[in-house]
PDB file of N, CA and C in Angstrom:
ATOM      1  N   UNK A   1      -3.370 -38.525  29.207  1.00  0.00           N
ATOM      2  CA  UNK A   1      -1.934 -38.321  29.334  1.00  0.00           C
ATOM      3  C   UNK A   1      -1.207 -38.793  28.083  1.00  0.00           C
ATOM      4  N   UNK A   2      -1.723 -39.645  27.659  1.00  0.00           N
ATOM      5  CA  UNK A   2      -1.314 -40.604  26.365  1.00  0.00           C
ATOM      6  C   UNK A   2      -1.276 -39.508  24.863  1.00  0.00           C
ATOM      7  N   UNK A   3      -2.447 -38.766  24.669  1.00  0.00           N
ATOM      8  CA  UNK A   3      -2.386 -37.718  24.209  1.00  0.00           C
ATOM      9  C   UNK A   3      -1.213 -36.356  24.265  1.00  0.00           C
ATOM     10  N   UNK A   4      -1.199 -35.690  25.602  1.00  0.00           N
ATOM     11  CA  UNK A   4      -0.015 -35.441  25.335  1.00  0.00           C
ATOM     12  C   UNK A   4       1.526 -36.104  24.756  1.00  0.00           C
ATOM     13  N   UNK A   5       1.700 -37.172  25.049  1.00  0.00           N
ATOM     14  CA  UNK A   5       2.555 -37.459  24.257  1.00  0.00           C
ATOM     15  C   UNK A   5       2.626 -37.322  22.637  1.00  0.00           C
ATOM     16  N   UNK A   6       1.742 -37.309  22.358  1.00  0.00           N
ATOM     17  CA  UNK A   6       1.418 -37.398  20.630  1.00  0.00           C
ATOM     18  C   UNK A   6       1.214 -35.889  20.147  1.00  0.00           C
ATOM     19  N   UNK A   7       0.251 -35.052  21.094  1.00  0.00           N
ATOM     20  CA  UNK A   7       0.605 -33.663  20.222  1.00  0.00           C
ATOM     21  C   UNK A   7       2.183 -33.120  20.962  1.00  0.00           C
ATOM     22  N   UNK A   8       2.989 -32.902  21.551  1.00  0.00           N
ATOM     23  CA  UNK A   8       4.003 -32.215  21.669  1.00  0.00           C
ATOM     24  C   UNK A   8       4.743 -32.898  20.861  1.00  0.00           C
ATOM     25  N   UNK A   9       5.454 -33.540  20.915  1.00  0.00           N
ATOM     26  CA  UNK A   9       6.005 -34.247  19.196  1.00  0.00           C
ATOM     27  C   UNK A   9       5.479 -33.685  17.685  1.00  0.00           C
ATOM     28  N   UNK A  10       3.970 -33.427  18.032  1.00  0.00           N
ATOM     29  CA  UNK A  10       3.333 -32.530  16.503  1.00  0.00           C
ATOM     30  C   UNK A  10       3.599 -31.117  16.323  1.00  0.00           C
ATOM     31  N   UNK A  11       3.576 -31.160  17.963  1.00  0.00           N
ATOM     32  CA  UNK A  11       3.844 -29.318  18.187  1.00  0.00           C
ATOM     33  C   UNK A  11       5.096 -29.024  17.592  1.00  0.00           C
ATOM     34  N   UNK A  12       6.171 -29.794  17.919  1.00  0.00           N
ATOM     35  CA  UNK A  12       7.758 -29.423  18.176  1.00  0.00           C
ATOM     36  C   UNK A  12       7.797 -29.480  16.565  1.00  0.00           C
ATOM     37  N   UNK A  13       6.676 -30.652  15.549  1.00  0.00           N
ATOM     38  CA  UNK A  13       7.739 -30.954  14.293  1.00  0.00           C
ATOM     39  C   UNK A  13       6.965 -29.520  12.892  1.00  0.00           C
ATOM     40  N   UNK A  14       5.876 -29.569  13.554  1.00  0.00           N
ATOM     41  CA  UNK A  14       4.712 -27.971  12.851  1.00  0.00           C
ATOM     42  C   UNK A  14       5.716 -26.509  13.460  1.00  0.00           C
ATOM     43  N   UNK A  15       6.311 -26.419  14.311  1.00  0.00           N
ATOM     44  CA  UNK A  15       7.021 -25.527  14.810  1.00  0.00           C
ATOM     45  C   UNK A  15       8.414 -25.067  13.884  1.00  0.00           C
ATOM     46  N   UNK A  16       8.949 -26.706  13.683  1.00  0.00           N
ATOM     47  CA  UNK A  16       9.877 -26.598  12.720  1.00  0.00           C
ATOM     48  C   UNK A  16       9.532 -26.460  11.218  1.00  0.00           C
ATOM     49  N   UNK A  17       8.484 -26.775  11.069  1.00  0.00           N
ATOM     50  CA  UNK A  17       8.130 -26.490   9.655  1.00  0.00           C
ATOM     51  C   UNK A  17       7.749 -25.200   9.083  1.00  0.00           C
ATOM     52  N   UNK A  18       6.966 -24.623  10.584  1.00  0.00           N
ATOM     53  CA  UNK A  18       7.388 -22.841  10.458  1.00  0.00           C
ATOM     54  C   UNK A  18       8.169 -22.494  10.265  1.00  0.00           C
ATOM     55  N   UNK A  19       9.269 -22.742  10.974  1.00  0.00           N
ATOM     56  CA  UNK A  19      10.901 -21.968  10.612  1.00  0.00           C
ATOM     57  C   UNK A  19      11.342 -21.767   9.824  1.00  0.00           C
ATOM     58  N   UNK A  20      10.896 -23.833   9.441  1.00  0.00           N
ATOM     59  CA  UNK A  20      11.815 -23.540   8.084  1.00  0.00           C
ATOM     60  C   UNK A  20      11.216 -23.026   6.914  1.00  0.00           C
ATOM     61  N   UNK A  21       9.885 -22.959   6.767  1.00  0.00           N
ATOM     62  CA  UNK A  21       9.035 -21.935   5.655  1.00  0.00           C
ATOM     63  C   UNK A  21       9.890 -20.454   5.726  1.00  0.00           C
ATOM     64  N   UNK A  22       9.721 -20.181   7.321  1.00  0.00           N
ATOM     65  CA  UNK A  22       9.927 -18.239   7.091  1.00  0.00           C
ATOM     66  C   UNK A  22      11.383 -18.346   6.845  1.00  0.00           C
ATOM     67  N   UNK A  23      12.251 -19.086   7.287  1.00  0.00           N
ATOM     68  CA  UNK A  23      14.047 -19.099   6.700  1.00  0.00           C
ATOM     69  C   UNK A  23      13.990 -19.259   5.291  1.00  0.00           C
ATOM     70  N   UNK A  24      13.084 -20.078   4.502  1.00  0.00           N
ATOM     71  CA  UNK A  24      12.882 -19.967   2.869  1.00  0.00           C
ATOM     72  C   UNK A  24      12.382 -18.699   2.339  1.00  0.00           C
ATOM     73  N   UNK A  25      11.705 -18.245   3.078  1.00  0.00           N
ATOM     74  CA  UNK A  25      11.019 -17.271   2.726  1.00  0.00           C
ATOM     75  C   UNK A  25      11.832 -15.610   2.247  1.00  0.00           C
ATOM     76  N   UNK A  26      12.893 -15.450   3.702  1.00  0.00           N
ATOM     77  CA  UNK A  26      13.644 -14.704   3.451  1.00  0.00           C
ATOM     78  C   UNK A  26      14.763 -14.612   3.210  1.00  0.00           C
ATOM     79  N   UNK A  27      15.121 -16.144   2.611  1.00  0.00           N
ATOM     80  CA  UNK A  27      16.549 -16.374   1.665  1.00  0.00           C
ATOM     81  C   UNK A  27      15.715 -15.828   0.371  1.00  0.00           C
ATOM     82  N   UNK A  28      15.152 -16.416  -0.594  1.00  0.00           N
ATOM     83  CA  UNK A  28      14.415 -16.052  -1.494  1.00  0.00           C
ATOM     84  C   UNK A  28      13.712 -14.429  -1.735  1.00  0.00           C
ATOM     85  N   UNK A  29      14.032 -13.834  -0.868  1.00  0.00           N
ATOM     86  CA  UNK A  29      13.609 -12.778  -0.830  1.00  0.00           C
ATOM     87  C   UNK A  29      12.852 -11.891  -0.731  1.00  0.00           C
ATOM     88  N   UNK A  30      11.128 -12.942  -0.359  1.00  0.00           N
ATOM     89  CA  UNK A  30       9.877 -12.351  -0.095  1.00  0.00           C
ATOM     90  C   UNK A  30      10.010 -11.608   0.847  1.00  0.00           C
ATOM     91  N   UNK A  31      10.581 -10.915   1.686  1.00  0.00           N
ATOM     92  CA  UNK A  31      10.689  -9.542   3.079  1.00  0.00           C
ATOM     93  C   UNK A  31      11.284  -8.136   2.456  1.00  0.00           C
ATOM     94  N   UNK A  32      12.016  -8.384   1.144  1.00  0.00           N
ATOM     95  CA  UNK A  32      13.308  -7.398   0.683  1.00  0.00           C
ATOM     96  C   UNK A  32      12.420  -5.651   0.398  1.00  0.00           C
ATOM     97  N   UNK A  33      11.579  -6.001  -0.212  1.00  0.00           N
ATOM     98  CA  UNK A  33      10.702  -5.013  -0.797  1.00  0.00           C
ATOM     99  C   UNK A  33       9.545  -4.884  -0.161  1.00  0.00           C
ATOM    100  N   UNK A  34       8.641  -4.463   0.914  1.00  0.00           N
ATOM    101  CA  UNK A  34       7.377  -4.621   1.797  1.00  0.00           C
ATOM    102  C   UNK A  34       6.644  -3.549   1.039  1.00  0.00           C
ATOM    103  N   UNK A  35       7.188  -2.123   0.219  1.00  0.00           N
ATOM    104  CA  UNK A  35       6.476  -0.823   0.053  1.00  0.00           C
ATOM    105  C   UNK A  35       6.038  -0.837  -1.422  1.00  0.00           C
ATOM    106  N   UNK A  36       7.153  -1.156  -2.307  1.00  0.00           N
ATOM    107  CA  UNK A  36       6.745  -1.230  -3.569  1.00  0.00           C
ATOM    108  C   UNK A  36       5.543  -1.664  -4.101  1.00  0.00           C
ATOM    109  N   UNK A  37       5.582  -3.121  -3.899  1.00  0.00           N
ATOM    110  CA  UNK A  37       4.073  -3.675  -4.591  1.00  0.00           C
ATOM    111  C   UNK A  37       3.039  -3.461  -4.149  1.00  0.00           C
ATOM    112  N   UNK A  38       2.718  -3.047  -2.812  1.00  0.00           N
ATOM    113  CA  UNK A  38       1.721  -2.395  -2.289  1.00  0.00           C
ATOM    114  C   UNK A  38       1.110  -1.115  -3.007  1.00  0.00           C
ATOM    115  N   UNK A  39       2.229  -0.165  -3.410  1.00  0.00           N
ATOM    116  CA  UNK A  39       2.429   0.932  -4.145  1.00  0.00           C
ATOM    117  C   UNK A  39       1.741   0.833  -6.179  1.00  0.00           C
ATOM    118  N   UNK A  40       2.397   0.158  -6.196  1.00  0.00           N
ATOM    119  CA  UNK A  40       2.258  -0.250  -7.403  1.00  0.00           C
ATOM    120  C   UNK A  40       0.995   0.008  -8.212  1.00  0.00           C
ATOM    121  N   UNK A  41       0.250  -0.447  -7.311  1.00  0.00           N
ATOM    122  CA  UNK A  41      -1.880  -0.532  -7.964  1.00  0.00           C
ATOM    123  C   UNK A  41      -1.823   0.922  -8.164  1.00  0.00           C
ATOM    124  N   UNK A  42      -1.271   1.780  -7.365  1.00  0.00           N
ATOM    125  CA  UNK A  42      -1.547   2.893  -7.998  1.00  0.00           C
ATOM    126  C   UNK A  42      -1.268   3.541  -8.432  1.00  0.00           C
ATOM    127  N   UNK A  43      -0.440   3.213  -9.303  1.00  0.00           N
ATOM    128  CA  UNK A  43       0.017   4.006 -10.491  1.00  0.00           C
ATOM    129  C   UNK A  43      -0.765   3.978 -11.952  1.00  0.00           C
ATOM    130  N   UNK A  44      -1.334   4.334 -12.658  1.00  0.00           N
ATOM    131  CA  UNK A  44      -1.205   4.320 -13.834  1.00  0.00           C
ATOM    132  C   UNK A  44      -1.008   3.849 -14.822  1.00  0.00           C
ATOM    133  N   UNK A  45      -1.072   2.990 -15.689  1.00  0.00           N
ATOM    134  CA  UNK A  45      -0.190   2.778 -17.121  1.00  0.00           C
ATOM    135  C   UNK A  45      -0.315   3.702 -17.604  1.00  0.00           C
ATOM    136  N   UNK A  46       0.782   3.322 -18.116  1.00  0.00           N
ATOM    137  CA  UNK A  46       0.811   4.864 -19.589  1.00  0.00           C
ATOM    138  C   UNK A  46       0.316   4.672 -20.621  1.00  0.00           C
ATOM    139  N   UNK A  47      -0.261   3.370 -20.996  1.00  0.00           N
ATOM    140  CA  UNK A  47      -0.754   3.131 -21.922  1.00  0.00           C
ATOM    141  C   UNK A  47      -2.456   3.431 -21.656  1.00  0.00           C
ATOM    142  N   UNK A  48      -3.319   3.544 -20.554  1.00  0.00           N
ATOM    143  CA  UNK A  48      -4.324   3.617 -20.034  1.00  0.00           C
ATOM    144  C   UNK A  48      -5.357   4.613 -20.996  1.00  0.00           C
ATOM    145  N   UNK A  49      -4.705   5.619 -21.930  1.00  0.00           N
ATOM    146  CA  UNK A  49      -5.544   6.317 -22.277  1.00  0.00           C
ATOM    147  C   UNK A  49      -5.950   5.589 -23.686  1.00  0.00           C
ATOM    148  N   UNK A  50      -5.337   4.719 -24.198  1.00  0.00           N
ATOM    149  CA  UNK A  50      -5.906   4.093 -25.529  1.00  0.00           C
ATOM    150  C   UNK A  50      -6.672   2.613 -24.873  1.00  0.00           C
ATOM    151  N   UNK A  51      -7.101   3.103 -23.379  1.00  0.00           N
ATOM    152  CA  UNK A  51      -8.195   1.091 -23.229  1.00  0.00           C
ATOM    153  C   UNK A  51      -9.278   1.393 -23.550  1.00  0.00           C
ATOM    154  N   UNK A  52      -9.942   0.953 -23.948  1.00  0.00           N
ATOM    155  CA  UNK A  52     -11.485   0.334 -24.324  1.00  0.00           C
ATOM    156  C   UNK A  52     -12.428   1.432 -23.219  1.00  0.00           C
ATOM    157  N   UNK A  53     -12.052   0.735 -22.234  1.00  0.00           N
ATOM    158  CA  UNK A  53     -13.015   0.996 -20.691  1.00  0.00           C
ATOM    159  C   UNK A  53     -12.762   2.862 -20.910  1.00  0.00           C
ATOM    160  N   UNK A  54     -11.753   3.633 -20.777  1.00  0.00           N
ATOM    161  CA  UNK A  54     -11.643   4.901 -20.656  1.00  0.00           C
ATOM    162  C   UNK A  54     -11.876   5.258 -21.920  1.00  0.00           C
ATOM    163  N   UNK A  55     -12.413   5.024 -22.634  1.00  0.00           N
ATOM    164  CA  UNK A  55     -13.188   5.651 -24.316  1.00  0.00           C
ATOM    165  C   UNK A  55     -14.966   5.113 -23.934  1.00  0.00           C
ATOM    166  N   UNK A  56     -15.182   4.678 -23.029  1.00  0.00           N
ATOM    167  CA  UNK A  56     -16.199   3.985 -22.756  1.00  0.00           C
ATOM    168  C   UNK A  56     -16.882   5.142 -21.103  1.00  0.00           C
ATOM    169  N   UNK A  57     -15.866   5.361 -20.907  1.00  0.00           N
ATOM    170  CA  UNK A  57     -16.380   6.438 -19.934  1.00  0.00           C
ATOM    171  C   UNK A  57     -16.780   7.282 -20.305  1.00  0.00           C
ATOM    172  N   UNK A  58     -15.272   7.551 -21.088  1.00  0.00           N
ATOM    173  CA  UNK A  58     -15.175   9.133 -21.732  1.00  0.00           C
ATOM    174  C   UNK A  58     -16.506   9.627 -22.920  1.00  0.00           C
ATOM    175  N   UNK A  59     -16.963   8.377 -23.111  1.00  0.00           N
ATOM    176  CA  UNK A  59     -18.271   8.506 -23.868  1.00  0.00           C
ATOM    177  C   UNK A  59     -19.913   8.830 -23.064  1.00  0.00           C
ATOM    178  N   UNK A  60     -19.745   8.144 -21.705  1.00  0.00           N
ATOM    179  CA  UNK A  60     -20.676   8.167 -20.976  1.00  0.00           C
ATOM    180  C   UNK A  60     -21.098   9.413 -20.236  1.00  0.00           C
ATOM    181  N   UNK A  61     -20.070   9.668 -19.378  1.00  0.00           N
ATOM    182  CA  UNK A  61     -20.054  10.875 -18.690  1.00  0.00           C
ATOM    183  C   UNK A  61     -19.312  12.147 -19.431  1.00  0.00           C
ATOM    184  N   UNK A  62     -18.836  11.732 -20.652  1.00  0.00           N
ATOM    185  CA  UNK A  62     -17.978  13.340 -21.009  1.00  0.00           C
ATOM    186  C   UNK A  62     -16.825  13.591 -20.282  1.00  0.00           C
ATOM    187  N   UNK A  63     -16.387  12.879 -20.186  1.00  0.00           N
ATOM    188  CA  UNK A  63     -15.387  13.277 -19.249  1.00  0.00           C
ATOM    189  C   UNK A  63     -14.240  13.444 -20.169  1.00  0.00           C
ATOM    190  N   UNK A  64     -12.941  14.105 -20.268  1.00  0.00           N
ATOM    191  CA  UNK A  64     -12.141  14.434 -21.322  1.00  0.00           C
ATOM    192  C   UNK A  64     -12.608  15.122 -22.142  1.00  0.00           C
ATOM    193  N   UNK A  65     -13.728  15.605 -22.390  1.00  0.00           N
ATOM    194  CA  UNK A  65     -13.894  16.965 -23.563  1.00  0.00           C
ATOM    195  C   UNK A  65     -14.380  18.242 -22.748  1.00  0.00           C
ATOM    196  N   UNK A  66     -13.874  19.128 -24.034  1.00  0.00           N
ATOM    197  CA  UNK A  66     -13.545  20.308 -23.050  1.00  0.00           C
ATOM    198  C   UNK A  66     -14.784  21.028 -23.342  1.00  0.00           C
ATOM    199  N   UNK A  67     -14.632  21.739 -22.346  1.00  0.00           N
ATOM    200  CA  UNK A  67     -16.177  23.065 -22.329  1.00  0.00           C
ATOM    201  C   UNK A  67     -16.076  24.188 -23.360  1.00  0.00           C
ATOM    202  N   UNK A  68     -17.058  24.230 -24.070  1.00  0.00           N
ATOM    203  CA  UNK A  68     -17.153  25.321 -24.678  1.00  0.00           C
ATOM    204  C   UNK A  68     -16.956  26.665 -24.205  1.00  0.00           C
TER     205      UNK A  68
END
């Protein structure tokens, strides 16, 4: 019985420390944008065709030169 006394007091003060994380969370603005950065990975750089790695393909498999 003695126990309960000691975790509901832990419960009630971990409860509040949730809150107040997710109330920081979406003052600051981590909720505003959910689609974008998810999105993001797949795009492209535009710079992608001068990396190392895609001259390194493009050497392996041929890929980018054209057919006779």
């Amino acid at each position: 019985m003695i126990i309960l006394l000691m975790l509901i007091p832990l419960s009630l003060m971990l409860l509040a420390f949730a809150i107040g994380a997710f109330v920081w969370a979406v003052r600051k603005g981590q909720f505003d944008d959910m689609d974008t950065p998810a999105l993001d990975i797949l795009h492209d750089d535009e710079r992608a065709g001068d990396s190392p790695a895609l001259k390194t393909r493009e050497a392996i498999h041929g890929v980018g030169r054209h057919a006779d």
